[in-house]
Protein backbone atom coordinates (compact mmCIF):
# COMPACT_ATOMS: atom_id res chain seq x y z
CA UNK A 1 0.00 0.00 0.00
CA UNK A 2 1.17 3.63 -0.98
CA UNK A 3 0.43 6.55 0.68
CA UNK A 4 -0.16 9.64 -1.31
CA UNK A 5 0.53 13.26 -0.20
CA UNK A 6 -1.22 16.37 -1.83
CA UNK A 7 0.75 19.62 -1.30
CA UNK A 8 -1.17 22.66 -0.60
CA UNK A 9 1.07 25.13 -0.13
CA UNK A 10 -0.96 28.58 -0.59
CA UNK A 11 -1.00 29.50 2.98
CA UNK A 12 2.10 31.36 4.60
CA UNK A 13 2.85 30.68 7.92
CA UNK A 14 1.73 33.49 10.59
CA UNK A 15 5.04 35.53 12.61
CA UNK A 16 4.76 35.16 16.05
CA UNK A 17 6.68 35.95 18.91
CA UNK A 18 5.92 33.96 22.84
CA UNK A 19 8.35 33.53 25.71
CA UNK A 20 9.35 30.09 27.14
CA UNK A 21 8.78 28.79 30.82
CA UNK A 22 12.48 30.68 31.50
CA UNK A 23 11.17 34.08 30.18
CA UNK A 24 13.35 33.52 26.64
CA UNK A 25 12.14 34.88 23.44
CA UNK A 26 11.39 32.71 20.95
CA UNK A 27 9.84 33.75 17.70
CA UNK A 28 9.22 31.65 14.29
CA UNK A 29 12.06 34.23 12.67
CA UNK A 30 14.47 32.50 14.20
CA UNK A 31 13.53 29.75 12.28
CA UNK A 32 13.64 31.25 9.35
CA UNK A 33 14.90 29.35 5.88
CA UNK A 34 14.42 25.95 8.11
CA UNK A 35 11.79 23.28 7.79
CA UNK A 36 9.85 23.68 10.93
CA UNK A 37 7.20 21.02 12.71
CA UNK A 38 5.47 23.45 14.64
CA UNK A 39 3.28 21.51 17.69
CA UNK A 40 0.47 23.21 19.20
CA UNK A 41 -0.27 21.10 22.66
CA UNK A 42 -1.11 21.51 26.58
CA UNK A 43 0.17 19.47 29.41
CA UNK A 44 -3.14 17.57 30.21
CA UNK A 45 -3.64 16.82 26.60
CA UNK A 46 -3.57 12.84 26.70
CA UNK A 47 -3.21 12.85 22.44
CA UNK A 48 -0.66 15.33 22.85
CA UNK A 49 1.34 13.07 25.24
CA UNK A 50 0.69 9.81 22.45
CA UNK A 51 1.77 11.95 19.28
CA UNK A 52 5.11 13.63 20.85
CA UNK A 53 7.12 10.44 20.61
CA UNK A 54 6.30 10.71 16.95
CA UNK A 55 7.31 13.86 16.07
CA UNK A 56 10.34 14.19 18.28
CA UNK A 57 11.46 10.58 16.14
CA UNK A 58 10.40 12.55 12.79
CA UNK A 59 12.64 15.56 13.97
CA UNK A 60 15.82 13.24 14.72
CA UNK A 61 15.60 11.29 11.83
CA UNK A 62 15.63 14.43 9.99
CA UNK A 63 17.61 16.61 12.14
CA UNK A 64 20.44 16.51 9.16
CA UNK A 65 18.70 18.25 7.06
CA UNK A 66 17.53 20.66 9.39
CA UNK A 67 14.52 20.27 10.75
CA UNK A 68 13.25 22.22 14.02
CA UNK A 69 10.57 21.10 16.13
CA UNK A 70 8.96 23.92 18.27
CA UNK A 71 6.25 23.91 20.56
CA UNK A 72 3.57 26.37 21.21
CA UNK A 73 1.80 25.56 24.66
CA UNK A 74 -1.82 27.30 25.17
CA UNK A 75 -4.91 26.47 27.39
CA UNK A 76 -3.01 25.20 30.46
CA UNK A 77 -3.95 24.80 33.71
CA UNK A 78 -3.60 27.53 36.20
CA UNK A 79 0.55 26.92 37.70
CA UNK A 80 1.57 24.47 34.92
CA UNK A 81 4.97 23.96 33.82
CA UNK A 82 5.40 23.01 30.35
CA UNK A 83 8.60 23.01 29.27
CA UNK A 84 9.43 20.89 33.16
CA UNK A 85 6.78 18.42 31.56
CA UNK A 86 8.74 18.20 28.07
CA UNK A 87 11.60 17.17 30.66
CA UNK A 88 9.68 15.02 32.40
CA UNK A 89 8.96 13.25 28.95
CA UNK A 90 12.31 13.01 28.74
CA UNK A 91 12.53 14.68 25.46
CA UNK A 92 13.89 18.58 24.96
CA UNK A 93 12.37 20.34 22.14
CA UNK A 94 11.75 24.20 22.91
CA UNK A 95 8.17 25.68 24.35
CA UNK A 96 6.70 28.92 24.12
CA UNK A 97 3.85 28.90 26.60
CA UNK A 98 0.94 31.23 26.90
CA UNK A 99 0.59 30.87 23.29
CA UNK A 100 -3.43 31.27 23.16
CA UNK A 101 -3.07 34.46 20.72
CA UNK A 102 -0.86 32.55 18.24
CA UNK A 103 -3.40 29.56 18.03
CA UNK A 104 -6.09 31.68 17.66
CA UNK A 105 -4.03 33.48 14.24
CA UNK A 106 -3.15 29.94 13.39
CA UNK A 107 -6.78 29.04 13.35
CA UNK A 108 -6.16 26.28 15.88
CA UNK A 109 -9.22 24.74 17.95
CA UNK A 110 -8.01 21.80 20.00
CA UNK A 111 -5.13 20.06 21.06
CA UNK A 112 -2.96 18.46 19.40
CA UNK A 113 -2.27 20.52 16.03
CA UNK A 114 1.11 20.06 14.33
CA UNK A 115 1.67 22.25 11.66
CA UNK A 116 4.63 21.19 8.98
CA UNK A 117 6.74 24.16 7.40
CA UNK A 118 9.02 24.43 4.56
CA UNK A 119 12.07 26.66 4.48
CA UNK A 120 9.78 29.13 2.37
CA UNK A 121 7.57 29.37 5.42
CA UNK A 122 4.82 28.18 3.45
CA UNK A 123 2.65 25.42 5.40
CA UNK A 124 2.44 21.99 3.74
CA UNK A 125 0.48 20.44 6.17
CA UNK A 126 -2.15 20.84 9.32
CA UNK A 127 -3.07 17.93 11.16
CA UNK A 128 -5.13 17.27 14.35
CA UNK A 129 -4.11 13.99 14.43
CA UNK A 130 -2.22 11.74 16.85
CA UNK A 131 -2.15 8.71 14.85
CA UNK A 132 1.28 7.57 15.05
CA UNK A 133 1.14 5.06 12.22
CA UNK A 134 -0.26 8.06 9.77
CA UNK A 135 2.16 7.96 6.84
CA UNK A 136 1.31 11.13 6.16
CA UNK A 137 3.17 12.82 9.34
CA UNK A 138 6.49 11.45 7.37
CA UNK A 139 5.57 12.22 3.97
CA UNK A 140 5.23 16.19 4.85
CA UNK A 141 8.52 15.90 6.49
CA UNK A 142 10.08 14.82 3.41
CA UNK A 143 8.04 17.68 1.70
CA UNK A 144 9.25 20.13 4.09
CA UNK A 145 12.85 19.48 4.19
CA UNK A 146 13.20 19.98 0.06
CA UNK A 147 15.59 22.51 -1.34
């Protein structure tokens, strides 16, 4: 069985700029010219917690050729810690947290959203899914990380 992959590149992805749990500034500039898996999650989110394995495998396998994975935390629970909980997962991909502006732009409704992001900033992909055994999730990473 194939899996097929239809790029829709027309939308542009939004410029944002959050802080992390330590008070850094992190914006998608920095990013710039880099293929980008962009993860919009919260701490209590049970898919979020099943798909993160996933992408932080995706971003290693591909980490040659570039690719960032960010994470935009939003909806949380009053006093959580997300970027202590990405720790805790033992994994250690960046957070912004308080991000509820930036997934409202982004046109995000629930938890988990992964957008995928080519170095033209263009978006090739938008998923709510948490399917680990979606081909698509690698197909848009090897979409993403062409010259």
């Amino acid at each position: 069985m194939t899996a097929s992959f239809t790029v829709n590149a027309s939308e542009m992805a939004k410029a944002w700029q959050l802080k992390t749990q330590s008070g850094e500034i992190i914006s998608l500039e920095q990013y710039a010219n880099k293929p980008v898996i962009l993860h919009f999650w919260a701490t209590w989110c049970p898919y979020c917690k099943k798909l993160q394995p996933t992408l932080v495998a995706l971003q290693k396998k591909y980490q040659a050729q570039g690719v960032e994975l960010i994470s935009i935390s939003f909806n949380e629970d009053e006093g959580a810690l997300p970027q202590d909980e990405i720790h805790r997962r033992g994994y250690s991909f960046l957070t912004a947290v308080k991000g509820e502006d930036v997934a409202r732009r982004y046109g995000v409704r629930g938890t988990p959203t992964t957008f995928f992001i080519n170095r033209k900033n263009e978006i090739i992909w938008k998923t709510s899914s948490s399917d680990k055994a979606d081909p698509r999730f690698e197909l848009a990473l090897q979409e993403i990380i062409k010259k």
